[in-house]
Protein backbone atom coordinates (compact mmCIF):
# COMPACT_ATOMS: atom_id res chain seq x y z
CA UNK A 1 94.16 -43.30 65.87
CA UNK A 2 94.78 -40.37 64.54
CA UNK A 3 96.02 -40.41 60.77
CA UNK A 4 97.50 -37.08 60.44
CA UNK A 5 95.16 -35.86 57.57
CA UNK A 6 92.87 -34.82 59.40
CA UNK A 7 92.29 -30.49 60.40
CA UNK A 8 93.11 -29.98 64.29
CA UNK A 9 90.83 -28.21 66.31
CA UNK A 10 91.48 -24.20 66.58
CA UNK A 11 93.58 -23.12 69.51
CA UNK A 12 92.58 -19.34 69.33
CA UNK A 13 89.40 -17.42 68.39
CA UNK A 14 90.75 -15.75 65.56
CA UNK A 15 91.43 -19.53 63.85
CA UNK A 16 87.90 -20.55 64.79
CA UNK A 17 86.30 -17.60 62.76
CA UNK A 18 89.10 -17.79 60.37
CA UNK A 19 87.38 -21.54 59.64
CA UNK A 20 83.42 -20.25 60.24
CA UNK A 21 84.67 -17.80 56.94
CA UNK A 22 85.73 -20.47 55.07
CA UNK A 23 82.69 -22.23 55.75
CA UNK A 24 80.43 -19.26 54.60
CA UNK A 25 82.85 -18.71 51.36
CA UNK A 26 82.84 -22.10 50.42
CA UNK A 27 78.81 -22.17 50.98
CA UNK A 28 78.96 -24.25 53.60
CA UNK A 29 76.07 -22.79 56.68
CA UNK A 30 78.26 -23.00 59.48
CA UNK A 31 74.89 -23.54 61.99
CA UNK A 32 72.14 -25.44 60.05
CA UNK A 33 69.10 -25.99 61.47
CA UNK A 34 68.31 -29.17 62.95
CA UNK A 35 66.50 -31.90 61.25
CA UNK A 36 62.46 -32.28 61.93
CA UNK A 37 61.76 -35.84 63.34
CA UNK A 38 60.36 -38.15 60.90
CA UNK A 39 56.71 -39.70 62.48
CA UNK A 40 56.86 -42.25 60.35
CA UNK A 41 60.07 -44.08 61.71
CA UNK A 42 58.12 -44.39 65.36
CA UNK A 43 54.87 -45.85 63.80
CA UNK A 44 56.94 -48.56 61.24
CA UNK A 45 59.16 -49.54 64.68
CA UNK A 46 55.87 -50.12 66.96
CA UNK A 47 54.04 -51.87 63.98
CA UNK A 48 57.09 -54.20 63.43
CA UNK A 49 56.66 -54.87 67.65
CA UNK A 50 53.31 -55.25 67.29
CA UNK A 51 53.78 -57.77 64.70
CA UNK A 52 56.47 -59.66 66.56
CA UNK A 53 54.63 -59.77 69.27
CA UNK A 54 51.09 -61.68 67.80
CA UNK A 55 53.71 -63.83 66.06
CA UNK A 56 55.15 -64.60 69.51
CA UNK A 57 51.80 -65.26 71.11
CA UNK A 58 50.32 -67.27 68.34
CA UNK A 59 53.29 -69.47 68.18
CA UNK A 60 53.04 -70.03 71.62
CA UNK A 61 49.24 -70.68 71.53
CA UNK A 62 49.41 -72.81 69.13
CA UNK A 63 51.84 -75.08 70.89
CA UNK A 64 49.81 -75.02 74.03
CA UNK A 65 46.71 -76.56 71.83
């Protein structure tokens, strides 16, 4: 699966800081800090539910009358 053009992993710790320096030259943060949970993605998911679920119901109910 491998393509060739791809970087191999470093073998020894002198390649793996040898990379982390590149990183920092090119301005790349080697160790970013993770990313703070968006609320908003949880409320729109159990609002969609919600909404399935009434839609659900009411079809049902509405066949049973």
């Amino acid at each position: 699966m491998n393509a060739g053009n791809s970087p191999r992993d470093p073998e020894t710790i002198e390649e793996e800081l040898a990379l982390f320096a590149e990183a920092l030259n090119a301005g790349i943060d080697p160790f970013p800090e993770p990313k703070k949970l968006i609320p908003w993605v949880k409320y729109a998911t159990a609002w969609f539910m919600i909404i399935m679920m009434i839609s659900f119901v009411s079809r049902i109910l509405n066949r049973a009358l």
